[in-house]
Protein backbone atom coordinates (compact mmCIF):
# COMPACT_ATOMS: atom_id res chain seq x y z
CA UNK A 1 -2.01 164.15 214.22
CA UNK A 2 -4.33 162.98 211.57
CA UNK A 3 -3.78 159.75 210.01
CA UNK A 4 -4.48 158.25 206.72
CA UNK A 5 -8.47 157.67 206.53
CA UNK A 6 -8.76 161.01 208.05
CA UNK A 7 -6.81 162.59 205.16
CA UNK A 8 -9.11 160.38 202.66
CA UNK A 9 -12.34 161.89 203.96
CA UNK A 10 -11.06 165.40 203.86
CA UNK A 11 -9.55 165.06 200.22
CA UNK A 12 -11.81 166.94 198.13
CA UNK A 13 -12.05 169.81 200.79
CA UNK A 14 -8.00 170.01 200.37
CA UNK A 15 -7.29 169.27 197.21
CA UNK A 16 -10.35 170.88 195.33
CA UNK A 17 -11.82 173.61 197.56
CA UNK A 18 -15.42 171.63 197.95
CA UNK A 19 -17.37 173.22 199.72
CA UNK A 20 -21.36 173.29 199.57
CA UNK A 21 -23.99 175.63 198.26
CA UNK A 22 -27.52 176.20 200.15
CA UNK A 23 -30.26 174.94 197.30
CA UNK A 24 -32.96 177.34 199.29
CA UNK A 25 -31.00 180.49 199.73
CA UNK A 26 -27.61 179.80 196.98
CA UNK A 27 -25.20 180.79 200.13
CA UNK A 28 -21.90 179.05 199.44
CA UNK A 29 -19.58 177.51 202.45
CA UNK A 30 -16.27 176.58 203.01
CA UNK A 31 -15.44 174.71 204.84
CA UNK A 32 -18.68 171.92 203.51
CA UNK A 33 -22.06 172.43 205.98
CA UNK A 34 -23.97 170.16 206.64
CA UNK A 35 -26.80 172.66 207.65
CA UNK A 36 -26.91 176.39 206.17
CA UNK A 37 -25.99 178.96 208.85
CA UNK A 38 -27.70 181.59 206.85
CA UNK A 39 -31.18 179.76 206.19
CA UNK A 40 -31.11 176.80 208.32
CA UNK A 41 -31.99 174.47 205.49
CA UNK A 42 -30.27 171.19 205.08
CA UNK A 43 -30.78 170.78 201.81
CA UNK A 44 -26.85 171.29 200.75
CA UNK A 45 -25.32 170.47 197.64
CA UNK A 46 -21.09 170.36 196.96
CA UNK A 47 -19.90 173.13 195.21
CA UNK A 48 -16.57 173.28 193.84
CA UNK A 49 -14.61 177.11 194.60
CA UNK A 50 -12.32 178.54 191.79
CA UNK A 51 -9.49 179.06 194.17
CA UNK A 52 -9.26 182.77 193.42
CA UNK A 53 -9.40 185.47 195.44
CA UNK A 54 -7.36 188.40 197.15
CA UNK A 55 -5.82 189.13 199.89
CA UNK A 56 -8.25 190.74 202.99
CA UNK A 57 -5.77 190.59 205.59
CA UNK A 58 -2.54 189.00 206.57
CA UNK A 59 0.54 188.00 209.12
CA UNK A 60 4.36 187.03 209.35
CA UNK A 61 4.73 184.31 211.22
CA UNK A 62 8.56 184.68 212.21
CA UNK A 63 8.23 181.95 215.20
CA UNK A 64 6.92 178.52 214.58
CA UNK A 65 6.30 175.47 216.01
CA UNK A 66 8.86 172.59 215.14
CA UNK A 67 6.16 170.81 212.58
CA UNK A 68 6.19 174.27 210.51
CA UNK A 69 9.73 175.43 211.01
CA UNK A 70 11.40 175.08 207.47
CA UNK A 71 8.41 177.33 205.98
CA UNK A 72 10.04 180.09 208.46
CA UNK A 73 8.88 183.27 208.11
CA UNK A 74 6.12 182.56 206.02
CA UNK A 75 3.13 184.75 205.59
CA UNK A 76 -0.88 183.24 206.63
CA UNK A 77 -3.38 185.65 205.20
CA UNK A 78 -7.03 185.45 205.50
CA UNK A 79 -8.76 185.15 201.66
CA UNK A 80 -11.96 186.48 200.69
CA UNK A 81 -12.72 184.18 197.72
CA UNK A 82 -14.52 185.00 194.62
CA UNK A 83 -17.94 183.32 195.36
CA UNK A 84 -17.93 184.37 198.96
CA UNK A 85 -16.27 182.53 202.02
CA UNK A 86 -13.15 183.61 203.61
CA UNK A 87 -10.95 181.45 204.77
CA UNK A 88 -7.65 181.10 206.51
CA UNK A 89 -4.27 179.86 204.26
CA UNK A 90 -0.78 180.11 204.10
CA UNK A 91 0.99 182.15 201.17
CA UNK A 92 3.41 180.50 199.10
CA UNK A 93 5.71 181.57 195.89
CA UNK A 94 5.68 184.81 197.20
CA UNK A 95 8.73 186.82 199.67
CA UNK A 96 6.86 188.46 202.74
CA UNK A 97 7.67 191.78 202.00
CA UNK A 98 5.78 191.84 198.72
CA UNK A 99 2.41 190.82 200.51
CA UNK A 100 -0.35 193.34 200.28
CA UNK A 101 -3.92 193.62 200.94
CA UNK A 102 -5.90 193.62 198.24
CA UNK A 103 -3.66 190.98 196.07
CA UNK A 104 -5.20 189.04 193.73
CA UNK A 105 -4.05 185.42 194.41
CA UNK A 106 -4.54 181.50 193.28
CA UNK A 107 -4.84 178.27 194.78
CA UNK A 108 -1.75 175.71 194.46
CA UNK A 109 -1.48 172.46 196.24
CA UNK A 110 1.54 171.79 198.45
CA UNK A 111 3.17 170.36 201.07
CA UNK A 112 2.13 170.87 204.32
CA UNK A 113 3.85 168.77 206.73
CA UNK A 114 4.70 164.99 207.04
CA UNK A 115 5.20 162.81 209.71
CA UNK A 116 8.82 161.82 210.23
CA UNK A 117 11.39 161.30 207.55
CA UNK A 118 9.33 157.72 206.57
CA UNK A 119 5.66 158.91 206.94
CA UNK A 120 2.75 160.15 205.73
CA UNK A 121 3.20 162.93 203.74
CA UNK A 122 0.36 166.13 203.91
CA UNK A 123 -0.38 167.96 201.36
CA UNK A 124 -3.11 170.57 200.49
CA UNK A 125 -4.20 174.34 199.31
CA UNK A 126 -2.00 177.41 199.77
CA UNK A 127 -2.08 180.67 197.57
CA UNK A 128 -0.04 182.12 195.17
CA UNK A 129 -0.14 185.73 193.64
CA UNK A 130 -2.41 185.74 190.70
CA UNK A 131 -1.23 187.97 187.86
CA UNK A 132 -3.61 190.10 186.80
């Protein structure tokens, strides 16, 4: 379990999608790189994603492990974001069923866990459906 400083040094990843751009070949990553996978340069500079994207593919997660069991069945979809990387989050504001490929969706912060009733509370991105 992460505690405080390591939520401090990953704070602009989760709240503001930071990621970094490749000043030699403009390749943009997400999570940040320190070297560029594409190019091998390590000349890197933060770039800050839009947080929109669609849907590429996704899952109902009807089982979960105690830390996630409220969110139960939520959906985790893989997003192909508007300049490029494709990451992993959970869906939000949205019922299961009406989850498609293809949807055009938004990041949102929320909550994402906290540690007992009196402790640290997590937050960070999750996606919405974008109208469009």
């Amino acid at each position: 379990m992460m505690g405080i400083p390591g939520n401090w040094r990953l704070r602009k990843q989760r709240y503001q999608l930071a990621g970094t751009r490749c000043q030699n070949c403009n390749q943009i990553h997400f999570p940040p790189r320190q070297v560029c996978p594409a190019c091998k340069n390590r000349q890197l500079e933060d770039f800050r994603l839009s947080g929109r994207g669609t849907v590429y593919s996704y899952t109902i997660i009807y089982q979960s492990t105690p830390k996630f069991e409220f969110f139960v069945p939520y959906v985790v979809a893989l997003i192909d974001l508007e300049e490029g990387p494709r990451i992993t989050a959970q869906l939000t504001d949205v019922d299961p069923d009406q989850v498609e490929i293809g949807m055009p969706v938004e990041m949102v912060l929320r909550k994402i866990s906290e540690q007992g009733e009196r402790g640290l509370i997590h937050y960070g991105y999750k996606f919405r459906p974008r109208i469009r």
